[in-house]
C-alpha atoms as a PDB file:
ATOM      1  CA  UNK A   1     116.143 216.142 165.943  1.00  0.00           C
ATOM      2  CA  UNK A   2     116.567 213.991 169.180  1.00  0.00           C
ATOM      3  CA  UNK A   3     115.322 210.248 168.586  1.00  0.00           C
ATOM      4  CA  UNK A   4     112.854 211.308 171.522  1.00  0.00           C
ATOM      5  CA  UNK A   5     111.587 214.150 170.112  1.00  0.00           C
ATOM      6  CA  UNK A   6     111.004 212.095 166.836  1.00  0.00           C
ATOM      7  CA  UNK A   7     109.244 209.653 168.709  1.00  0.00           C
ATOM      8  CA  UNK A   8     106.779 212.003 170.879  1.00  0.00           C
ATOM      9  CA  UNK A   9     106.127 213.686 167.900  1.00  0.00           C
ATOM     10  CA  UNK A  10     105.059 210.302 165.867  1.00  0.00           C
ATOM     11  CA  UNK A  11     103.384 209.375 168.908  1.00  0.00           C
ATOM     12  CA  UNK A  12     101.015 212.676 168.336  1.00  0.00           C
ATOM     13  CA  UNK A  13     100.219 212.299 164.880  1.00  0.00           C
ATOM     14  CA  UNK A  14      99.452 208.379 165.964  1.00  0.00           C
ATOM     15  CA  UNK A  15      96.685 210.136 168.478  1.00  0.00           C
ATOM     16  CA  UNK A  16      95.849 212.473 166.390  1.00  0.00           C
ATOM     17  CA  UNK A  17      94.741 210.054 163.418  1.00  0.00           C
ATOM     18  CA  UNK A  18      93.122 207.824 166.011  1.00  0.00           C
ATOM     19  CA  UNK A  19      91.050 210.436 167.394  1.00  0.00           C
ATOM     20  CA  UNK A  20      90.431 212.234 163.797  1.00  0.00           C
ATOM     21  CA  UNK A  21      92.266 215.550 165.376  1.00  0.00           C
ATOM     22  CA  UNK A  22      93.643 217.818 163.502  1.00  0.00           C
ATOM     23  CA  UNK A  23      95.296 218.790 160.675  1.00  0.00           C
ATOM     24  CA  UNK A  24      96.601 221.581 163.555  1.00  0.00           C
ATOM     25  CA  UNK A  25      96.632 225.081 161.707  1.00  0.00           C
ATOM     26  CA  UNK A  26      99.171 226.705 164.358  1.00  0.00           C
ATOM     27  CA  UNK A  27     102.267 225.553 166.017  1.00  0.00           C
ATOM     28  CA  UNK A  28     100.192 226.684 169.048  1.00  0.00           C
ATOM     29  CA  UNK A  29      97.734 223.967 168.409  1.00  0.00           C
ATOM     30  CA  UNK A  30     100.463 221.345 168.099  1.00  0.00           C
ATOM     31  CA  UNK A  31     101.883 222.212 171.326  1.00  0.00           C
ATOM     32  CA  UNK A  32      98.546 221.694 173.221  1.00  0.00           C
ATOM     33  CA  UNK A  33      98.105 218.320 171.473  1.00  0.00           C
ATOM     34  CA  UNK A  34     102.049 217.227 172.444  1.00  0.00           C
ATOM     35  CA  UNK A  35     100.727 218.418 175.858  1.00  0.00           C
ATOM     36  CA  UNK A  36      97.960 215.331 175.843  1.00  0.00           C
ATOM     37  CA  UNK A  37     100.417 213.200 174.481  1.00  0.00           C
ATOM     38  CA  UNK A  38     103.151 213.588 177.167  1.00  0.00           C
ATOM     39  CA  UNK A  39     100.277 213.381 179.607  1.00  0.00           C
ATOM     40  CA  UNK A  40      99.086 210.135 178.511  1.00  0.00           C
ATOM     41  CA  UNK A  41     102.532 208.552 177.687  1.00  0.00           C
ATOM     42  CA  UNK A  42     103.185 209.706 180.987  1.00  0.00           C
ATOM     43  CA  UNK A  43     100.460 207.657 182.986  1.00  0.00           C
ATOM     44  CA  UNK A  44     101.497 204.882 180.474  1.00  0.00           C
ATOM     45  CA  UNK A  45      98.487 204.987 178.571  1.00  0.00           C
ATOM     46  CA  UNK A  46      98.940 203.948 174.785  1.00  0.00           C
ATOM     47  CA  UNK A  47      96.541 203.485 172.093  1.00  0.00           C
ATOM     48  CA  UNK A  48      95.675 200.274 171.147  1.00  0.00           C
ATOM     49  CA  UNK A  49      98.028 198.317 168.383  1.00  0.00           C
ATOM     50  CA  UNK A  50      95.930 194.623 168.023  1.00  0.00           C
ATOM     51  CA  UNK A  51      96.203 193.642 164.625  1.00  0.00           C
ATOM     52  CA  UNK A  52      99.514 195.466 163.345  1.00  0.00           C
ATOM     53  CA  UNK A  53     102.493 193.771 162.468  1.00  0.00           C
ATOM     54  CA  UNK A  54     105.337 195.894 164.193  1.00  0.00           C
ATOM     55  CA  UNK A  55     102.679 196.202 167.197  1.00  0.00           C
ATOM     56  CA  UNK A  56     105.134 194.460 169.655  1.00  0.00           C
ATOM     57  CA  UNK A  57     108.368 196.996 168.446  1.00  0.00           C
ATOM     58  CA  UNK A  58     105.919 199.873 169.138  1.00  0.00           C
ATOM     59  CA  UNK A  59     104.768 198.888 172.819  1.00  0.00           C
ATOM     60  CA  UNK A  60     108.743 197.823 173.428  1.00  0.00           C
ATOM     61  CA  UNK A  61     109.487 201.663 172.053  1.00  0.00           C
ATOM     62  CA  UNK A  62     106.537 203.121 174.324  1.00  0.00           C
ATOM     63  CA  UNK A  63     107.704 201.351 177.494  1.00  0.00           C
ATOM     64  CA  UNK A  64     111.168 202.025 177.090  1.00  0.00           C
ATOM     65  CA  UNK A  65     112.604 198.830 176.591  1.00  0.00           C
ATOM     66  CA  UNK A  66     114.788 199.632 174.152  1.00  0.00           C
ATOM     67  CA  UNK A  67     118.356 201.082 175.007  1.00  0.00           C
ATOM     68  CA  UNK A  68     119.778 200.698 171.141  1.00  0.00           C
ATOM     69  CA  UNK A  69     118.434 200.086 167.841  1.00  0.00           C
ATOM     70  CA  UNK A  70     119.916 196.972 167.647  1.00  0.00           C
ATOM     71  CA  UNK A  71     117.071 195.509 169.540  1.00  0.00           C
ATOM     72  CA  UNK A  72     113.476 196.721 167.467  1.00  0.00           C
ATOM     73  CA  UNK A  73     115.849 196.296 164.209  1.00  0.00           C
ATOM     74  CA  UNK A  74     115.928 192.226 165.568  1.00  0.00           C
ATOM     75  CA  UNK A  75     112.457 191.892 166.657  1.00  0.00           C
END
């Protein structure tokens, strides 16, 4: 599993407990959700993080910051 894929795909259950979606039934529902979350990632739209510890690692991860993971290991 690609380090990508890993992410996008933490990135929808993220959403999905935010929004109190799912558990999906079908891979077909999961791919409709992923669908939202590319879309959103995409027009760099992230759900909020106040008030958790590793919230700056996550919004360096989201943006793309990151080229290693020497960097989020030393923040």
């Amino acid at each position: 599993m690609s380090l990508r894929f890993k992410w996008r795909t933490q990135a929808a259950e993220a959403i999905q407990f935010i929004h109190r979606k799912g558990p999906f039934k079908s891979l077909e529902e999961m791919e409709k959700y992923q669908e939202l979350v590319d879309d959103i990632f995409a027009s760099k739209r992230y759900p909020p993080v106040n008030g958790l510890e590793a919230r700056v690692v996550i919004q360096r991860c989201w943006t793309g910051e990151y080229s290693d993971l020497s960097a989020p290991i030393a923040d």
